[in-house]
Protein backbone atom coordinates (compact mmCIF):
# COMPACT_ATOMS: atom_id res chain seq x y z
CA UNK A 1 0.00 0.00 0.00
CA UNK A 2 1.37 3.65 -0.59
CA UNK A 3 3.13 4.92 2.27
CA UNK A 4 3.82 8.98 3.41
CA UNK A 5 7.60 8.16 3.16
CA UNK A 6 8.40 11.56 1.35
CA UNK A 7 12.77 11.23 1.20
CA UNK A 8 14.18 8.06 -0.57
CA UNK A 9 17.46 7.52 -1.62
CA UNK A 10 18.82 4.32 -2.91
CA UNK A 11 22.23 2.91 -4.66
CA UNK A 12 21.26 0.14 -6.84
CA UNK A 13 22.93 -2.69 -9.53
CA UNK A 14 20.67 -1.22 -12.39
CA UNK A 15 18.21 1.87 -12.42
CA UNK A 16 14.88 0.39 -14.74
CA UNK A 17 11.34 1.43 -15.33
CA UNK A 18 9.98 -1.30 -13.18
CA UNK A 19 11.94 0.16 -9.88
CA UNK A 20 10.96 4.09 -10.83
CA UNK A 21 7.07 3.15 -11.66
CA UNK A 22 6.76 0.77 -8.47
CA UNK A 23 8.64 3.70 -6.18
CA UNK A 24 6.10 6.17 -8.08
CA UNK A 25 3.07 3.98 -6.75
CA UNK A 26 4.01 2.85 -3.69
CA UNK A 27 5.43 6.97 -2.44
CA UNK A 28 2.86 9.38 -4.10
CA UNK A 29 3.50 11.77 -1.41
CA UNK A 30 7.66 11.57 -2.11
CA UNK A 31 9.61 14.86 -2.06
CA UNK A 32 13.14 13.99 -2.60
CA UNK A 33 14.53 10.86 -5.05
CA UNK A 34 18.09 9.71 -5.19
CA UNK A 35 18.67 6.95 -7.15
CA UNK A 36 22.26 5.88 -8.32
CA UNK A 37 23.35 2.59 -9.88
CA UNK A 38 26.67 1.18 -10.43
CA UNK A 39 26.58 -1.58 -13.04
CA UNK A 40 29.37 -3.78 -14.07
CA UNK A 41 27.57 -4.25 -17.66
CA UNK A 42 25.66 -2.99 -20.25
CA UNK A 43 21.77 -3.33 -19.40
CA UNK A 44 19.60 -5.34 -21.90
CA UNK A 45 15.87 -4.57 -22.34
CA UNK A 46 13.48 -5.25 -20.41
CA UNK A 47 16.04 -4.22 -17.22
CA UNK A 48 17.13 -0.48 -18.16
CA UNK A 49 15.40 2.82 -17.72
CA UNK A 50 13.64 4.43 -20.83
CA UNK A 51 11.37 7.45 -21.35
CA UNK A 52 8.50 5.29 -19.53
CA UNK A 53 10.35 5.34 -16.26
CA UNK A 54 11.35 9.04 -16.24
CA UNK A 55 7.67 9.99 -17.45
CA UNK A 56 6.10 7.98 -14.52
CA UNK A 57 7.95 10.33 -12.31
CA UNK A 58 4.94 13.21 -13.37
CA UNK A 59 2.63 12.16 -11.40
CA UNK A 60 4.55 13.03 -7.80
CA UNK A 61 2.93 16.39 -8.06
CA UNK A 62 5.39 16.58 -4.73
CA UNK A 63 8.70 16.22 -6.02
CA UNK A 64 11.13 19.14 -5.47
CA UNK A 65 14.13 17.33 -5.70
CA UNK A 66 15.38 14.35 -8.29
CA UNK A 67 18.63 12.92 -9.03
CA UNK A 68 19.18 10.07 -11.24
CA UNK A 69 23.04 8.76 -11.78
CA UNK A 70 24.57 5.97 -13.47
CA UNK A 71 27.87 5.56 -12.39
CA UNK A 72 31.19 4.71 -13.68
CA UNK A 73 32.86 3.52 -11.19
CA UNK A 74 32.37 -0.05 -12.41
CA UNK A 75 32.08 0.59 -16.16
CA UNK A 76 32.00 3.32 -18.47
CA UNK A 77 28.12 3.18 -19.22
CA UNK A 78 25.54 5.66 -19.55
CA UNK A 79 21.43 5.54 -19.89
CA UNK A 80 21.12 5.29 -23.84
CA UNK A 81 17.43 4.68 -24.05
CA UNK A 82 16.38 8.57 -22.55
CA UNK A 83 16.00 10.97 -24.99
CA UNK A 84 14.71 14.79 -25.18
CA UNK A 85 11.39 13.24 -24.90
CA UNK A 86 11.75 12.52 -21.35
CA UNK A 87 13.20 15.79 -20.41
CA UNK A 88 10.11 17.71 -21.75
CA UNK A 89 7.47 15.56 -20.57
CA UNK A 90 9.25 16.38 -16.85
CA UNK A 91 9.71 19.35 -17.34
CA UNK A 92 5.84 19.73 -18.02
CA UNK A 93 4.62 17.44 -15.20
CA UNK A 94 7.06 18.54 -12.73
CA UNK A 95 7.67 21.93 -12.57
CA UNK A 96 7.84 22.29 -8.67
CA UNK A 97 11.67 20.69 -9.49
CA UNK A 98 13.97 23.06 -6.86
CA UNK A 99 17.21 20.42 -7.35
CA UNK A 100 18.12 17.90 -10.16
CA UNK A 101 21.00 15.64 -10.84
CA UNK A 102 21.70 13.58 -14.17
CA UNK A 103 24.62 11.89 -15.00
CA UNK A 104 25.56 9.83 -17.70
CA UNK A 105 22.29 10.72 -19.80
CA UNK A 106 24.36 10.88 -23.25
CA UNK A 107 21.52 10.91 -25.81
CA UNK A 108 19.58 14.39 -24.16
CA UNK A 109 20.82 17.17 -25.62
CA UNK A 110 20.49 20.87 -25.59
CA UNK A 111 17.33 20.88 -26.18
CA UNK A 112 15.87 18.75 -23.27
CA UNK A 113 18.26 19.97 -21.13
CA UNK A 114 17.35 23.93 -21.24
CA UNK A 115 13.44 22.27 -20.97
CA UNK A 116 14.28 21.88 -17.37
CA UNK A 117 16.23 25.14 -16.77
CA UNK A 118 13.05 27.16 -18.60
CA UNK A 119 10.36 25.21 -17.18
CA UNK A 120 11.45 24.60 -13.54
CA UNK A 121 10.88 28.23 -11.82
CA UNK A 122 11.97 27.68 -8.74
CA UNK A 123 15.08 25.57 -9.77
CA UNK A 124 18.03 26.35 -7.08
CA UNK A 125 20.56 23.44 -7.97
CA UNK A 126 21.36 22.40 -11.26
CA UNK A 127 23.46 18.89 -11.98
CA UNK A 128 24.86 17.41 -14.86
CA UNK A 129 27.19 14.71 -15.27
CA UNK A 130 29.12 12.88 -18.30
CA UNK A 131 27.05 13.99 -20.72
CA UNK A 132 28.49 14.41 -23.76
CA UNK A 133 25.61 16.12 -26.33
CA UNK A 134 24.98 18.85 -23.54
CA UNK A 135 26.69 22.51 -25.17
CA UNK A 136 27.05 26.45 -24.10
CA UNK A 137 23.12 26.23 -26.43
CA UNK A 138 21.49 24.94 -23.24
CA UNK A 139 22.43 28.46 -21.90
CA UNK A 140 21.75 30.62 -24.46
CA UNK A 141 18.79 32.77 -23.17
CA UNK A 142 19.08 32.42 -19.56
CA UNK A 143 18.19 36.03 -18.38
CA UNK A 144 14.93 35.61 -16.46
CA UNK A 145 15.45 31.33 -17.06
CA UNK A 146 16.44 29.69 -13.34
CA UNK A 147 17.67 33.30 -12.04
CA UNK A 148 16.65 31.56 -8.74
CA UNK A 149 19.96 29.17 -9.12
CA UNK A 150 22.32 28.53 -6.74
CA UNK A 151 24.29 25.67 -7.74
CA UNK A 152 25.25 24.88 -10.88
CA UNK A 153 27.55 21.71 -11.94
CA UNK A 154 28.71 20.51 -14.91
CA UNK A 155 31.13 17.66 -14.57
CA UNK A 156 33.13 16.23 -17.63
CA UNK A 157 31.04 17.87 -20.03
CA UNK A 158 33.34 18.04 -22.92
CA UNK A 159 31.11 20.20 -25.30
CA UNK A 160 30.85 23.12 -22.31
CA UNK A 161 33.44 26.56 -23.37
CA UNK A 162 33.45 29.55 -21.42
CA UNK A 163 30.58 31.08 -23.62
CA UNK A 164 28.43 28.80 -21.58
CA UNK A 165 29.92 30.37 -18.26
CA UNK A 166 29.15 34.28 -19.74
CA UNK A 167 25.31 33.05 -20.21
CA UNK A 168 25.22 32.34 -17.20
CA UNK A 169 26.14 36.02 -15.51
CA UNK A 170 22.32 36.81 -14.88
CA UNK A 171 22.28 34.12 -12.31
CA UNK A 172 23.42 36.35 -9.46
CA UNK A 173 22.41 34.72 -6.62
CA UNK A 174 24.96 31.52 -7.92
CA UNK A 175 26.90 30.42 -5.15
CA UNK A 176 28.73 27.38 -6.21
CA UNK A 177 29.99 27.12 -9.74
CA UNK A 178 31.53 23.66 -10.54
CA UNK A 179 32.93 22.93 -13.96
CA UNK A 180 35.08 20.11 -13.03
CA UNK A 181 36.61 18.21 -16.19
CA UNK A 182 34.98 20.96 -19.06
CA UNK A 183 38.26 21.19 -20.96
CA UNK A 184 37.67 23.86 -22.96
CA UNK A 185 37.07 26.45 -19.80
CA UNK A 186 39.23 29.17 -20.84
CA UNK A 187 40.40 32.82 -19.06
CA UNK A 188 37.66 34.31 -20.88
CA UNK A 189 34.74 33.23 -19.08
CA UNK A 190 36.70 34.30 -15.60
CA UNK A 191 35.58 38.01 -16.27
CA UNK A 192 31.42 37.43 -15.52
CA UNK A 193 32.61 36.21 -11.89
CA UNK A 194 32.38 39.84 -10.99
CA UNK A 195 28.70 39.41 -11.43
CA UNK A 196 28.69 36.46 -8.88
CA UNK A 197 29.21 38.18 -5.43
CA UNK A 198 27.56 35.57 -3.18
CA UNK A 199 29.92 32.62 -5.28
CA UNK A 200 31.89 30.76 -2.80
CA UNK A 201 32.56 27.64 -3.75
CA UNK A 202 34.49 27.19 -7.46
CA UNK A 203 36.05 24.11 -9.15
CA UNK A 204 38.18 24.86 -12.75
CA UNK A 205 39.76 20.90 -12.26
CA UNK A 206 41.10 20.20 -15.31
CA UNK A 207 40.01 23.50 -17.58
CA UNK A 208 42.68 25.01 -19.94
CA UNK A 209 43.23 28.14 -17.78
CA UNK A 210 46.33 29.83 -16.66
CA UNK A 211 47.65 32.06 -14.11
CA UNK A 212 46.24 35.26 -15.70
CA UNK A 213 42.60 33.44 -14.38
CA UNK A 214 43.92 33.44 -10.86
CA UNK A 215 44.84 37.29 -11.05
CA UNK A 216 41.20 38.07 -12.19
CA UNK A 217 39.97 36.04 -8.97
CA UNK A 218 42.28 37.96 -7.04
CA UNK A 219 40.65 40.92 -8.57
CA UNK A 220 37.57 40.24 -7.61
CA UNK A 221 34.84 40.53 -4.63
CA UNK A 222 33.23 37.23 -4.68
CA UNK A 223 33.45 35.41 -1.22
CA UNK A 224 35.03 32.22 -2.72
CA UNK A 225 36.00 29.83 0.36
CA UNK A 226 36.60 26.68 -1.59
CA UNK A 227 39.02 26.81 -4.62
CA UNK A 228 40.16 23.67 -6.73
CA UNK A 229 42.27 23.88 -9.59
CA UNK A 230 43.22 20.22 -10.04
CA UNK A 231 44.72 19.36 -13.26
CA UNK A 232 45.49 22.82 -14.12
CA UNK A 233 48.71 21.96 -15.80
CA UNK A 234 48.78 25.61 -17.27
CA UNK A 235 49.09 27.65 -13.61
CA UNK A 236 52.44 27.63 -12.05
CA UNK A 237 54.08 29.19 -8.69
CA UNK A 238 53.39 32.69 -10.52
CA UNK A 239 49.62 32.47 -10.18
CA UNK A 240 49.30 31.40 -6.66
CA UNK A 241 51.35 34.98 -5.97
CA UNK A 242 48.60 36.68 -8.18
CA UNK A 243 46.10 34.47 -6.28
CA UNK A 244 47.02 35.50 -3.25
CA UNK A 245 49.62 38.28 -2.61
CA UNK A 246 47.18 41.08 -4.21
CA UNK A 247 45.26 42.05 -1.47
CA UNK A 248 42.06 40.94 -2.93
CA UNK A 249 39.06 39.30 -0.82
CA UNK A 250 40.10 35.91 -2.16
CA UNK A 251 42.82 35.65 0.41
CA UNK A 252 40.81 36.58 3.20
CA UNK A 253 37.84 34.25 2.60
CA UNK A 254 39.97 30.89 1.44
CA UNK A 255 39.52 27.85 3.56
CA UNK A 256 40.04 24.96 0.77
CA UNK A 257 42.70 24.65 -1.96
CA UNK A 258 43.34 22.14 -4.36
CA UNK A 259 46.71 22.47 -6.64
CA UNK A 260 46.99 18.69 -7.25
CA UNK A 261 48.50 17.42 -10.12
CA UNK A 262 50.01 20.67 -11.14
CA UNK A 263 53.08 20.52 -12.57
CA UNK A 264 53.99 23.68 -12.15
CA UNK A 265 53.52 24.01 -8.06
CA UNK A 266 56.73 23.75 -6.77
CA UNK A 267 57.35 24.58 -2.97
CA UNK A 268 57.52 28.27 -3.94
CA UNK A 269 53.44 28.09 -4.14
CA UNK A 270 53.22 26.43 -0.89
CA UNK A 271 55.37 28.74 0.97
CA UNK A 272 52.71 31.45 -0.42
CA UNK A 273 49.78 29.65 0.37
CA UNK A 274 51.02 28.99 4.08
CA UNK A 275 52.59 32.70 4.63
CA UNK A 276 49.55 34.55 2.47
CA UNK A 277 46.16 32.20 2.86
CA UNK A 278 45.63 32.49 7.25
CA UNK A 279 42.16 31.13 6.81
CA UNK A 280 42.72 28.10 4.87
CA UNK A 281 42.00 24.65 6.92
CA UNK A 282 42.38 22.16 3.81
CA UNK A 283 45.08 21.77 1.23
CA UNK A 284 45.24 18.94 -1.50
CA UNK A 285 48.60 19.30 -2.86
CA UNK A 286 48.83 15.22 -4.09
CA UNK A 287 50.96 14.47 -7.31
CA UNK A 288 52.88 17.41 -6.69
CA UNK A 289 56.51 16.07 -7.93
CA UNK A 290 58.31 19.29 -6.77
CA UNK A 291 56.93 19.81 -3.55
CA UNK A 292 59.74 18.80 -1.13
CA UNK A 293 60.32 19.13 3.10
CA UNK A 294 60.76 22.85 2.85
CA UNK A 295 56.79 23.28 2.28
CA UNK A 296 55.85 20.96 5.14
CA UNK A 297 58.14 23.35 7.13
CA UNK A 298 56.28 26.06 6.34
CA UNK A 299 53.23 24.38 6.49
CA UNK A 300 54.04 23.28 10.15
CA UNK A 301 55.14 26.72 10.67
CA UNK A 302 51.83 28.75 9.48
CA UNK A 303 49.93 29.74 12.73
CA UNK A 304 46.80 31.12 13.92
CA UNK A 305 47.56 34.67 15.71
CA UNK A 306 44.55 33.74 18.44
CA UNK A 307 45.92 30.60 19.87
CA UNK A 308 49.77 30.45 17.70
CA UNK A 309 48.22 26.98 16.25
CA UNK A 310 48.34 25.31 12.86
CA UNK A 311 45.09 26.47 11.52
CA UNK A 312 45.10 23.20 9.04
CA UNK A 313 42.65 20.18 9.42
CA UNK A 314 42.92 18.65 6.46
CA UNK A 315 46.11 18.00 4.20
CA UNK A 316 46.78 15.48 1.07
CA UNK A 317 50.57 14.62 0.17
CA UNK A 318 49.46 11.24 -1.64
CA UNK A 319 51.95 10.42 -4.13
CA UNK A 320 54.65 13.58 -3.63
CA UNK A 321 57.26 11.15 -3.81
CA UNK A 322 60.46 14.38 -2.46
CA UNK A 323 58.73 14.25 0.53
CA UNK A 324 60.56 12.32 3.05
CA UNK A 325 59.54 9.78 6.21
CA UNK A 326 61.68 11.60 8.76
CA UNK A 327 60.63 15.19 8.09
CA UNK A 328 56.79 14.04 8.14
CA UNK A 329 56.89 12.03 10.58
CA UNK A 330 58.87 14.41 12.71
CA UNK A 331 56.61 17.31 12.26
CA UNK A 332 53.92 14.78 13.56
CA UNK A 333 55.79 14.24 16.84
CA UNK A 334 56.76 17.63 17.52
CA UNK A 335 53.92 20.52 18.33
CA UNK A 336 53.34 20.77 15.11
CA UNK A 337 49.83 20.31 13.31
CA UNK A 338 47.50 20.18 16.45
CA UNK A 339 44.32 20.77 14.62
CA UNK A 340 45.24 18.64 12.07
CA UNK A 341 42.28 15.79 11.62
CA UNK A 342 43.29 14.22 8.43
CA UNK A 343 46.10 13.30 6.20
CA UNK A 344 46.72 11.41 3.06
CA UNK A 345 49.99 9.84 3.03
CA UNK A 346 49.75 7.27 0.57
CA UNK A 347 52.38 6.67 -2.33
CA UNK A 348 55.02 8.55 0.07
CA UNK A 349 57.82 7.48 1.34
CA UNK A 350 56.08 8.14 4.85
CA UNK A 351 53.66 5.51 3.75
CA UNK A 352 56.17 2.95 5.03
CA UNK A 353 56.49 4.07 8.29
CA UNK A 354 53.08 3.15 9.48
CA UNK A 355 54.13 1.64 13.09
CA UNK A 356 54.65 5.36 13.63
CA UNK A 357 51.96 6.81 12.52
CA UNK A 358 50.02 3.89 14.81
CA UNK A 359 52.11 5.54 17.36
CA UNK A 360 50.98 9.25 16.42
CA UNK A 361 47.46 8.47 16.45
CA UNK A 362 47.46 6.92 19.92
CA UNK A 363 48.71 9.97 21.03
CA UNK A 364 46.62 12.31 18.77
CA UNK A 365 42.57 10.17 18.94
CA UNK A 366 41.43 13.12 16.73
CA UNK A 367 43.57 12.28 13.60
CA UNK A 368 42.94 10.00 10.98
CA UNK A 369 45.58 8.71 8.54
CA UNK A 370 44.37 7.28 5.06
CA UNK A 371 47.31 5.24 2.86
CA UNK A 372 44.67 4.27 0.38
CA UNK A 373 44.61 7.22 -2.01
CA UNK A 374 41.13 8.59 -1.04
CA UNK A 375 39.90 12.11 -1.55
CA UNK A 376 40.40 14.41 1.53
CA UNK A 377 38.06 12.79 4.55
CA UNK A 378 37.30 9.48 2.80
CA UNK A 379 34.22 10.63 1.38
CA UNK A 380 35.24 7.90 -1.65
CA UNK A 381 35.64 4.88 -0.98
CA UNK A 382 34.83 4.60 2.63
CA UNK A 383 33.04 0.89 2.32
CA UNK A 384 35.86 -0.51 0.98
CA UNK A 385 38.20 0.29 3.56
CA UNK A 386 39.60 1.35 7.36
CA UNK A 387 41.20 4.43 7.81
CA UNK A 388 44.28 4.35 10.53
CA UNK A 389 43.09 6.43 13.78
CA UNK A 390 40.13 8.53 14.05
């Protein structure tokens, strides 16, 4: 019998019509649907969601907020029998939408895709995912379209340019802009973030940008507390001293930094970050090949002027292979990094020494040590494995 459950959220082999139309009937009243499968093969007919499914989803006249992922974190597969179709028929039947998600829908394009921005009024969070027909058209037009957004995330969406990120300059009240993986971001589209003064979350991973980007943040007034870069092979020691070292709000309001896998961050950028950015509490630094023992000294040296502590909580050295055992290690033992509550330490020569990092986290019950590669706090991947400590 139908039930008043109104939040579901489920992670599943395979996402098909049968599952969406028998959650649709049994929760009439349901508010928020998460649904996220993780399939280690290509689903055959009948078992795969199509049109049907997504259209069965109209008649929760309730629904405010809907993501549907396929994952590929076992295989590279995506949900080829949706179409445009779908998109407008939800778009029609659900236009109380405040937050969606899709990934991996690779056959909507630009047209079902602005259905949802246009139709959806009251549309605060906007998620896309691997899929590779969506384009800067799905933007075109946007003044008075979604200006209620917040969030908007476009992840690995090849066909996305920075004429997609200049449409989207009416949307003042955006406060988390995520274009992780769009490779053909460029400096261009940095100049609308002067429009965004509430923006304080931003992820360029992997876009084709360069240090001149990082003097236009640095230029700007928007709030941004969380900063990723990953991948930006293009950005070197130079634009974390634009970044940071020109009195702009950036370097007041930073808590999270991401350089990894940046070739060009060499201890230089480090020493800025730690003497320049007082309020940051998390720094991913992993693949960095020329970050040596001089930037955990100044790391270990950066303190709060309230208590004279390390103001740093989080930290990620995985795989900076000039970092050594004995300086980590050391710095751990010493009173150095008291706040600290997680580091990354695998693929370093530190990872060897793990009898004394058992050791350390005896002493320190707050800190938890990951050798495993995960992203900063273990978000990914935490069912496979133990962290040391914590």
């Amino acid at each position: 019998p139908p039930t008043e459950l109104q939040h579901l959220s489920l992670v599943l082999d395979i996402i098909s019509d049968e599952l969406v139309i028998c959650i649709v009937n049994a929760l009439p009243l349901i508010v928020e649907l998460n649904l996220e499968d993780r399939t280690y093969k290509e689903p055959l007919m009948p078992h795969d969601l199509t049109n049907n499914g997504i259209q069965s989803l109209g008649s929760c006249r309730r629904l405010t907020a809907l993501s549907i992922v396929r994952s590929r974190q076992n295989y590279p597969v995506c949900f080829k029998r949706i179409n445009d179709l779908a998109m407008f028929l939800l778009s029609e039947n659900c236009r109380g939408l405040e937050s969606v998600t899709f990934g991996g829908f690779s056959t909507v394009t630009d047209a079902g895709f602005s259905a949802i921005l246009h139709s959806c009024r009251n549309l605060k969070r906007f998620e896309i995912r691997n899929a590779s027909l969506l384009s800067d058209l799905t933007f075109h037009s946007m003044a008075g379209a979604a200006d209620t957004l917040v969030e908007m995330k476009m992840f690995s969406c090849n066909l996305i340019t920075s004429e997609a990120v200049l449409q989207l300059a009416s949307c003042t009240r955006l406060e988390v802009l995520d274009l992780c993986g769009c490779r053909s971001i460029a400096d261009t589209c940095l100049s609308c973030l002067t429009f965004f003064n509430k923006l304080a979350t931003l992820n360029l991973s992997g876009a084709d940008v360069t240090d001149n980007c990082l003097a236009v943040l640095c230029g700007g007034h928007s709030p941004i507390a969380r900063l990723r870069l990953r991948g930006c092979r293009r950005i070197t020691d130079k634009g974390i001293s634009l970044l940071l070292l020109g009195g702009g709000t950036i370097s007041k309001t930073l808590a999270s930094l991401d350089v990894g896998y940046m070739p060009g961050i060499s201890d230089e950028a480090i020493y800025t970050i730690a003497s320049s950015a007082r309020a940051v509490t998390e720094l991913c630094m992993r693949y960095c090949f020329f970050v040596t023992d001089a930037s955990l000294k100044a790391l270990a040296l950066k303190r709060r002027p309230l208590d004279g502590t390390s103001p740093l909580k989080r930290l990620d050295v995985f795989h900076c292979p000039r970092l050594s055992a004995i300086e980590l290690v050391g710095f751990l033992r010493k009173p150095s990094f008291l706040n600290l509550r997680w580091l990354g330490v695998g693929l370093t020569a530190a990872a060897s020494r793990k009898d004394d990092f058992a050791q350390i986290c005896k002493e320190r019950a707050w800190l938890t040590l990951c050798f495993d590669g995960c992203e900063i706090g273990c978000h990914d991947g935490w069912q496979f494995h133990r962290p040391h400590g914590g």
